[in-house]
Protein backbone atom coordinates (compact mmCIF):
# COMPACT_ATOMS: atom_id res chain seq x y z
CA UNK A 1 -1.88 -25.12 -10.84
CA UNK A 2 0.23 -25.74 -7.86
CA UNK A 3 -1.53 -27.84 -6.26
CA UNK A 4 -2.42 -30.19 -9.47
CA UNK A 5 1.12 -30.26 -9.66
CA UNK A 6 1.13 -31.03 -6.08
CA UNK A 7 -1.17 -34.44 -6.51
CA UNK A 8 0.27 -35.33 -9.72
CA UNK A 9 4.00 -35.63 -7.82
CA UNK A 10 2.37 -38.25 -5.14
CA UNK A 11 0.43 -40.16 -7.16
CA UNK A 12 3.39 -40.88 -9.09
CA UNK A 13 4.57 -42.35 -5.64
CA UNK A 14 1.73 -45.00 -6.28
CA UNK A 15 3.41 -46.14 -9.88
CA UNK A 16 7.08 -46.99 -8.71
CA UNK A 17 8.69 -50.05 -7.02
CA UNK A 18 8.35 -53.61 -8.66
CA UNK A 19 7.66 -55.58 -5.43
CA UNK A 20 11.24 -54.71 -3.96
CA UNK A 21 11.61 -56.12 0.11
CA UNK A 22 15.03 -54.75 1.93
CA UNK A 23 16.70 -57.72 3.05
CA UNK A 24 18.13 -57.57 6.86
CA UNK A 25 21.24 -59.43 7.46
CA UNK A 26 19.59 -61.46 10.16
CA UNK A 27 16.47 -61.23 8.83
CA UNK A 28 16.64 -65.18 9.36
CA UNK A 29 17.65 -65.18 12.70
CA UNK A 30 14.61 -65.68 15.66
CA UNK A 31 12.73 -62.98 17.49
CA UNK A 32 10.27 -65.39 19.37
CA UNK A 33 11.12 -69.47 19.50
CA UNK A 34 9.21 -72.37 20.62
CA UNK A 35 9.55 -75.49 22.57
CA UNK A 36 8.68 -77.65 18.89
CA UNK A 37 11.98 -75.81 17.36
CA UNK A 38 9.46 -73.33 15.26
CA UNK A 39 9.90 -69.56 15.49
CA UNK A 40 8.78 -65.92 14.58
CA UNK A 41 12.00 -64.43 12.53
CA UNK A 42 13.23 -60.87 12.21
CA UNK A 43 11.63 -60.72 8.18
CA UNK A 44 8.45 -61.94 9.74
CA UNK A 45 7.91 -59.79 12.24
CA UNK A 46 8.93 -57.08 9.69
CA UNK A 47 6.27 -58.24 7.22
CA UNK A 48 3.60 -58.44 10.09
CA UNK A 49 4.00 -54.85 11.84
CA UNK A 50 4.86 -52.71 8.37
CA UNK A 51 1.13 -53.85 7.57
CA UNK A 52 -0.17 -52.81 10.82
CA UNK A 53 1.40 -49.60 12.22
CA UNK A 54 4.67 -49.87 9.91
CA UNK A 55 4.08 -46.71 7.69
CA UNK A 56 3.15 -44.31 11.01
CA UNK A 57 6.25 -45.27 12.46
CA UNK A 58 8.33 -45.01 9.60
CA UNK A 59 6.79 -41.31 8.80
CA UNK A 60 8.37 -40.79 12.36
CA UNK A 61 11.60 -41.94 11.68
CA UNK A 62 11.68 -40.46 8.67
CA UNK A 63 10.42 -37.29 10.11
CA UNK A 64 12.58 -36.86 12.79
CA UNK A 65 16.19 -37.77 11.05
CA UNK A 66 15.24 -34.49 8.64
CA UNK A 67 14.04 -32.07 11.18
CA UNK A 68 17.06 -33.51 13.69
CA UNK A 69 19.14 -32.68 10.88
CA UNK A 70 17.71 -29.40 9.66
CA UNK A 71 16.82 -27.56 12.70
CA UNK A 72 19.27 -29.39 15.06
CA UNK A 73 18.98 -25.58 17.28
CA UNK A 74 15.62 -26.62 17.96
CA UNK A 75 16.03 -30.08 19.61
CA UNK A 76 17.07 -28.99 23.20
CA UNK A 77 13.44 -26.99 23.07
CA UNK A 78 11.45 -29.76 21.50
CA UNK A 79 12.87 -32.28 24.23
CA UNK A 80 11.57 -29.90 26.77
CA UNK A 81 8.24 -28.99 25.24
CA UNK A 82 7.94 -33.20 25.34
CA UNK A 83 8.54 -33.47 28.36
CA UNK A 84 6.19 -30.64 29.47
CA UNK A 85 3.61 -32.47 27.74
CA UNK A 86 4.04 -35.52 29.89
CA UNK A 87 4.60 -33.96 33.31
CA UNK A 88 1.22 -31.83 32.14
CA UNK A 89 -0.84 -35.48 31.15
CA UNK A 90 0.48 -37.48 34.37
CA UNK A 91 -0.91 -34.62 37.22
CA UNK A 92 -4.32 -36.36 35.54
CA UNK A 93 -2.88 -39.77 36.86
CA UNK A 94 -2.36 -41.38 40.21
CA UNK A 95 -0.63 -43.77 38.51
CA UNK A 96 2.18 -44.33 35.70
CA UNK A 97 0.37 -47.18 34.86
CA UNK A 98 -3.38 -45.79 34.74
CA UNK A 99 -1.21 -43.09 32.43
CA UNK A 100 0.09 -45.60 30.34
CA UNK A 101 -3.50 -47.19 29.79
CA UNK A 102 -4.51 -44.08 28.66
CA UNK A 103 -1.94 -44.04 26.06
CA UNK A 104 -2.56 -47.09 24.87
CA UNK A 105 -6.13 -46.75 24.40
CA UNK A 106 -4.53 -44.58 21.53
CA UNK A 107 -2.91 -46.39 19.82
CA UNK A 108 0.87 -45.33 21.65
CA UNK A 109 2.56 -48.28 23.38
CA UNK A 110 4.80 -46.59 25.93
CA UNK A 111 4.75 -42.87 27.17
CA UNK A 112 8.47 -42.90 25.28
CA UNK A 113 6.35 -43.28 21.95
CA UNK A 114 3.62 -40.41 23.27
CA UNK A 115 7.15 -38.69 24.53
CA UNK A 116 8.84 -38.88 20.91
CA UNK A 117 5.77 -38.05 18.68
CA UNK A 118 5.32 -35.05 20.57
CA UNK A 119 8.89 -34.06 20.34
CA UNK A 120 8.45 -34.59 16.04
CA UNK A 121 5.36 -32.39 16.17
CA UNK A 122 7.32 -29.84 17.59
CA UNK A 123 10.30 -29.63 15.31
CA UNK A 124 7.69 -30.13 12.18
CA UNK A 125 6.05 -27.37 13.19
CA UNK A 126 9.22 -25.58 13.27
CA UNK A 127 10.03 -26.98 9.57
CA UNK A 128 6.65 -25.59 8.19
CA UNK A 129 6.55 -22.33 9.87
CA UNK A 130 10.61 -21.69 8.25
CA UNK A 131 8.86 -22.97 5.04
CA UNK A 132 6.11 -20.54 4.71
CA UNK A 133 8.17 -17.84 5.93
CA UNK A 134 11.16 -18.54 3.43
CA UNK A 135 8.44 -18.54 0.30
CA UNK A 136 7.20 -14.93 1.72
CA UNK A 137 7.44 -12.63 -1.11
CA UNK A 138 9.23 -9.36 -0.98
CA UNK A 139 5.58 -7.53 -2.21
CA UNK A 140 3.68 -9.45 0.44
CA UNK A 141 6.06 -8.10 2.98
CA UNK A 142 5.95 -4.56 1.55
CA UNK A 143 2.16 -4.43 1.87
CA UNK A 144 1.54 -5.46 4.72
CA UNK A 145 4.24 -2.92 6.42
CA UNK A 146 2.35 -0.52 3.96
CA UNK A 147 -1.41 -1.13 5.43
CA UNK A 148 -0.46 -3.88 8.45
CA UNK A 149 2.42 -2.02 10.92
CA UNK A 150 1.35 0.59 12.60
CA UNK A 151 3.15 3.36 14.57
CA UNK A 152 2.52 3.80 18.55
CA UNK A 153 -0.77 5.59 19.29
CA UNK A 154 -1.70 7.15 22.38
CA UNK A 155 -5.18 6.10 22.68
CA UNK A 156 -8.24 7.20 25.18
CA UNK A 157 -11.59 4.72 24.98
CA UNK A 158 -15.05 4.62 26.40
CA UNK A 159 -15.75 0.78 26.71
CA UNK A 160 -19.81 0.24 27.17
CA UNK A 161 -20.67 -3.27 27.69
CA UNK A 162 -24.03 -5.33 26.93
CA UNK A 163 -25.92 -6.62 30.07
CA UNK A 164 -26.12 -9.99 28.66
CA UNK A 165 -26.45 -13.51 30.64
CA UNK A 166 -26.01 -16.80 30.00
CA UNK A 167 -29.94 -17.78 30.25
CA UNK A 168 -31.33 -14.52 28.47
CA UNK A 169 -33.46 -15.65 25.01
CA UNK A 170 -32.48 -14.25 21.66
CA UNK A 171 -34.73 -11.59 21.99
CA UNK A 172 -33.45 -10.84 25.24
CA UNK A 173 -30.07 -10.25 24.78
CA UNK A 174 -30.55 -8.13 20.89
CA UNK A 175 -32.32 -5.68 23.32
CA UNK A 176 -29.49 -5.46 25.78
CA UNK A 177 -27.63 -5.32 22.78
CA UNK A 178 -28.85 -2.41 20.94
CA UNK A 179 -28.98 -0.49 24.70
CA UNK A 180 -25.86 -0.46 24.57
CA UNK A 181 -24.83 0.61 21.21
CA UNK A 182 -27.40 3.31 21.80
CA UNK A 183 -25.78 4.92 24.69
CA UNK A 184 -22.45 4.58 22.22
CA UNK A 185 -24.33 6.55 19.91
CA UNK A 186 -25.18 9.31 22.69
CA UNK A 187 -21.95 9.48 23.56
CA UNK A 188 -20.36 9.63 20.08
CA UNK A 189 -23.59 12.80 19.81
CA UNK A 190 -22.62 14.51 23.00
CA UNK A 191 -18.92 14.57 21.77
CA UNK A 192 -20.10 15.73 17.96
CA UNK A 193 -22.25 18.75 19.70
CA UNK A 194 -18.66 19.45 21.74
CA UNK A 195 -16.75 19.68 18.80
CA UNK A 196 -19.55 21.71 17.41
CA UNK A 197 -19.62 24.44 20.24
CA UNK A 198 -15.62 24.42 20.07
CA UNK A 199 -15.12 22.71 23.18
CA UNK A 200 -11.80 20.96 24.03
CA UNK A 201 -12.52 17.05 23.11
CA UNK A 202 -9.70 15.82 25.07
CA UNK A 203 -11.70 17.45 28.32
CA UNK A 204 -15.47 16.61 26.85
CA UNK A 205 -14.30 13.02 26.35
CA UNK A 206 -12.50 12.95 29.84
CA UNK A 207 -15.22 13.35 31.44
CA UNK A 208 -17.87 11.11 29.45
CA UNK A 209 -15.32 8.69 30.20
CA UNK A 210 -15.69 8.49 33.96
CA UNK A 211 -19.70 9.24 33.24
CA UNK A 212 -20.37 6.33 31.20
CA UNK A 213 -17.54 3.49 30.89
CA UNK A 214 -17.44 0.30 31.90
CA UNK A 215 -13.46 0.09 32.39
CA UNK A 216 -12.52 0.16 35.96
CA UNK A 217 -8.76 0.55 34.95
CA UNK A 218 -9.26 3.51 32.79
CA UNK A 219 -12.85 5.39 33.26
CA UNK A 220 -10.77 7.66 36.26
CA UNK A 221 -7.81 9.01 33.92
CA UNK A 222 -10.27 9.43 31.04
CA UNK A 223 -10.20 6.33 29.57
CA UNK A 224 -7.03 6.79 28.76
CA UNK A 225 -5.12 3.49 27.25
CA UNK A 226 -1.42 5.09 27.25
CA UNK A 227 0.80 4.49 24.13
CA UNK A 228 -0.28 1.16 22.23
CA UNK A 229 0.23 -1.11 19.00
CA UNK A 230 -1.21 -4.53 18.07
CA UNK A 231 0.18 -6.81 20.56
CA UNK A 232 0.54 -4.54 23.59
CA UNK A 233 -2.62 -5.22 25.20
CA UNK A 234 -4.93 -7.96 25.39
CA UNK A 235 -6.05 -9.22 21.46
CA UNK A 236 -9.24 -7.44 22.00
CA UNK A 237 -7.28 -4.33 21.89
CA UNK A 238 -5.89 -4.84 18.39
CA UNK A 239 -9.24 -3.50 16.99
CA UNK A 240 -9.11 -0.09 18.96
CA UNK A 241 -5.78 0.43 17.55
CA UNK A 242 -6.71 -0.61 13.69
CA UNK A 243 -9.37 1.61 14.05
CA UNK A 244 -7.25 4.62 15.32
CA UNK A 245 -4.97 4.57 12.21
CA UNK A 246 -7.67 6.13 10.16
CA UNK A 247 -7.96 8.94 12.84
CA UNK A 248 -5.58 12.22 12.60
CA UNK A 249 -4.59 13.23 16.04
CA UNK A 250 -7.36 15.06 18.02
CA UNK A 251 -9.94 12.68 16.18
CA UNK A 252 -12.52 10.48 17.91
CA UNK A 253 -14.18 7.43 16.62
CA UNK A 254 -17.72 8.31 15.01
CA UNK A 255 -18.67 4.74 14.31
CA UNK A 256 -19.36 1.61 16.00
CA UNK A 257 -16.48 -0.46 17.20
CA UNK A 258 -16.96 -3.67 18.45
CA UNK A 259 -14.48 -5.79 20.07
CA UNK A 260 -15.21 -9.12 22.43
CA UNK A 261 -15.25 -6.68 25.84
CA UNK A 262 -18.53 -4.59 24.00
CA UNK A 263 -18.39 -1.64 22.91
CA UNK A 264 -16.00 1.26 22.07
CA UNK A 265 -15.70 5.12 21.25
CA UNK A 266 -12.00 6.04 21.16
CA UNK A 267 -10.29 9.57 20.93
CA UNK A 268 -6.97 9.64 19.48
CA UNK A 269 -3.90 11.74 20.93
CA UNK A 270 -1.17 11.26 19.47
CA UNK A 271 0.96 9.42 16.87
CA UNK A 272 4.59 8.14 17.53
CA UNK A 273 6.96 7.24 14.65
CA UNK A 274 6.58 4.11 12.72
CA UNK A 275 9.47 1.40 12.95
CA UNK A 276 11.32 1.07 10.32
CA UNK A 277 11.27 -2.38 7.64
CA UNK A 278 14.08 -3.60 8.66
CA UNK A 279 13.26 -3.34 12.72
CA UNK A 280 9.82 -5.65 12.21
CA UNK A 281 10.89 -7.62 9.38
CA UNK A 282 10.97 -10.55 11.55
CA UNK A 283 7.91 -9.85 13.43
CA UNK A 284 6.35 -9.28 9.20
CA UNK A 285 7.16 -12.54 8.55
CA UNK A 286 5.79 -14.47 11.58
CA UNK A 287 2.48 -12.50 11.03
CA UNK A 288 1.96 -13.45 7.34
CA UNK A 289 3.02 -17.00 7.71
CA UNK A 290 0.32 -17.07 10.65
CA UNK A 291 -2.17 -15.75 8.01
CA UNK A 292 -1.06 -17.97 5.20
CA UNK A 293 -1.20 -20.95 7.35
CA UNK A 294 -4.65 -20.46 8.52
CA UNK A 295 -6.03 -19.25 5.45
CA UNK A 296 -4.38 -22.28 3.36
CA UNK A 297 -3.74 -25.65 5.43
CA UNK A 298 -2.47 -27.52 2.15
CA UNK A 299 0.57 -25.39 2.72
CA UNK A 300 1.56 -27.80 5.65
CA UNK A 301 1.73 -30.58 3.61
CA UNK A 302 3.86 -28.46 0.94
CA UNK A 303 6.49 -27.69 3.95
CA UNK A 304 6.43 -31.61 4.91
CA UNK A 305 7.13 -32.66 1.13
CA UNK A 306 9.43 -29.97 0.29
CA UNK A 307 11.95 -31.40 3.45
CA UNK A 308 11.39 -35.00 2.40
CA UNK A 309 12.00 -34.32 -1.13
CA UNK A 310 15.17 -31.93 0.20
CA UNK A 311 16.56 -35.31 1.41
CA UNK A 312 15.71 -37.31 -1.64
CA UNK A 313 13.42 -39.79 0.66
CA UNK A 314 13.22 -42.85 -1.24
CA UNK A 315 11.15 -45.64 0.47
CA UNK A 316 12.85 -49.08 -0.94
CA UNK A 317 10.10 -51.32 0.57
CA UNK A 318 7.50 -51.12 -2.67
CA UNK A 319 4.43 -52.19 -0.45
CA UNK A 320 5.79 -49.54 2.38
CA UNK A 321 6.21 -47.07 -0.56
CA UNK A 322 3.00 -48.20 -1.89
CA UNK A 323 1.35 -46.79 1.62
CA UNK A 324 3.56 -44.01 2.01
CA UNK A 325 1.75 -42.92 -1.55
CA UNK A 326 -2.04 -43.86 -0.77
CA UNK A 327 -1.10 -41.64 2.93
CA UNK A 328 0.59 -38.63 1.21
CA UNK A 329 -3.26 -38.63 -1.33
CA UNK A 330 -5.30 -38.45 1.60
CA UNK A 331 -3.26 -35.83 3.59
CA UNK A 332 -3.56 -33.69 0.42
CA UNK A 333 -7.08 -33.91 -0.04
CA UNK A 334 -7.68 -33.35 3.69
CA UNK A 335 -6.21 -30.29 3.91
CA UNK A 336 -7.19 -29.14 0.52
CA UNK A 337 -11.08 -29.59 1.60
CA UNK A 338 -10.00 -28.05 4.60
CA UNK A 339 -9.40 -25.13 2.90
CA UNK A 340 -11.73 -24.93 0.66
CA UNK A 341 -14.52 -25.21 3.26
């Protein structure tokens, strides 16, 4: 329903205006002359560029007089971020001119323009993350502190990676494949007969550890990872630690875990105290608007229209308007396809 809703507001963008034109006060007055007296005025220059690139420059303007306005905190870091972005694209260049070719070939006619769109994307992506997070609701952010935050877990792994290469065949590398998960399941076998014979599986796993794994960091102090939670290693970690929650201290991992370093058996130690919903409440919502964001694009275009409409943007040009309309469609169906692909 929301996003019927959603179309139904823009197309009635497409109905309004009755051929309105804002004047300019020297709309009259020349912007190129020539030597038989004739010349290109202000209002015809307007007509002739607000049919060409008028509407992407006036999404700018409009753009940035909102975000300037709303997240005025933010400018100092969007100037710099800009600015990064250029002294990143000219080490490509020997030249500020071959640099300024290459921006043109895009459609931007000065590295100010490529400067100032760059600074916009920045604050607008401010504007929709503070959007998606402000529209969080409060049992969206109790379940994922529920089932989503985890306490710190002290954390031991045996890491077995596939000998795969570039230039093996299909066939090739499923074999290498299922070697390795095989020696996972001896190890996850040796440990099972260790618990069965009472044996201390802190000791047993110790020392498969520095028998079998593949981590040159850890495989010496058993394999041991230290006291972790998502975000305190490399990504690839995450999964170890999502897969120790459902362990009780003293537990090892009896199934497969995969991650993008191979493969993993992990013994669990022990389990710190979980921060409380008020400590990670930020952190909550910068997760979940992550999620929401990549699980539904259309929501970008919700941000952008809930600021413009905040403003009360009303495009007086009808024909500009008219664009502004046909542009605001096409963005929603993009993103809506996007999504539902």
């Amino acid at each position: 329903m929301k996003k019927k809703v959603l179309l139904l507001g823009v197309c009635s963008l497409l109905l309004c205006g009755c051929g309105k034109i804002p004047t300019l006060s020297n709309g009259d007055e020349a912007v190129v002359t020539f030597k038989d007296g004739e010349m290109i005025s202000a209002n015809d220059f307007y007509e002739e560029i607000k049919n060409s690139f008028g509407l992407s420059t006036l999404v700018n303007m409009i753009d940035k007089y909102i975000y300037e306005n709303e997240f005025a905190d933010s400018m100092e870091d969007a100037n710099t971020y800009a600015e990064a972005v250029i002294d990143q694209l000219r080490l490509s260049y020997e030249t500020e001119e071959q640099l300024l070719s290459f921006l043109q070939s895009y459609g931007f006619q000065s590295v100010e323009a490529y400067q100032n769109v760059k600074y916009i994307n920045y604050l607008q992506n401010i504007a929709i993350e503070t959007y998606v997070k402000d529209n969080i609701t409060d049992e969206e952010l109790e379940d994922y502190y529920e089932n989503s935050v985890y306490p710190d877990m002290t954390i031991s792994h045996i890491l077995i990676t596939p000998d795969v290469t570039d230039d093996m065949s299909d066939e090739e590398t499923e074999e290498a494949e299922a070697e390795a998960q095989e020696t996972i399941n001896t190890i996850i076998s040796e440990l099972n007969d260790a618990k069965d014979n009472d044996e201390d599986i802190t000791e047993v796993f110790a020392r498969l550890a520095e028998e079998y794994s593949e981590d040159d960091d850890t495989k010496d102090d058993g394999g041991n990872l230290g006291e972790i939670n998502i975000g305190s290693l490399d990504s690839s970690y995450d999964e170890l630690v999502r897969a120790a929650s459902e362990l009780e201290d003293g537990e090892y991992s009896t199934e497969l875990i995969t991650t993008e370093l191979g493969y993993h058996v992990i013994l669990k130690t022990a389990t710190g105290e979980k921060d409380s919903y008020d400590d990670v409440l930020d952190q909550m919502k910068e997760a979940i608007a992550t999620d929401k964001l990549s699980e539904d694009q259309s929501l970008m275009v919700d941000a952008v229209r809930y600021y413009r409409d905040l403003y009360e943007l009303d495009i007086i040009d009808s024909e500009m308007d008219s664009q502004y309309g046909i542009y605001m469609n096409n963005l929603i169906n993009t993103y809506e396809n996007a999504t539902t692909d």
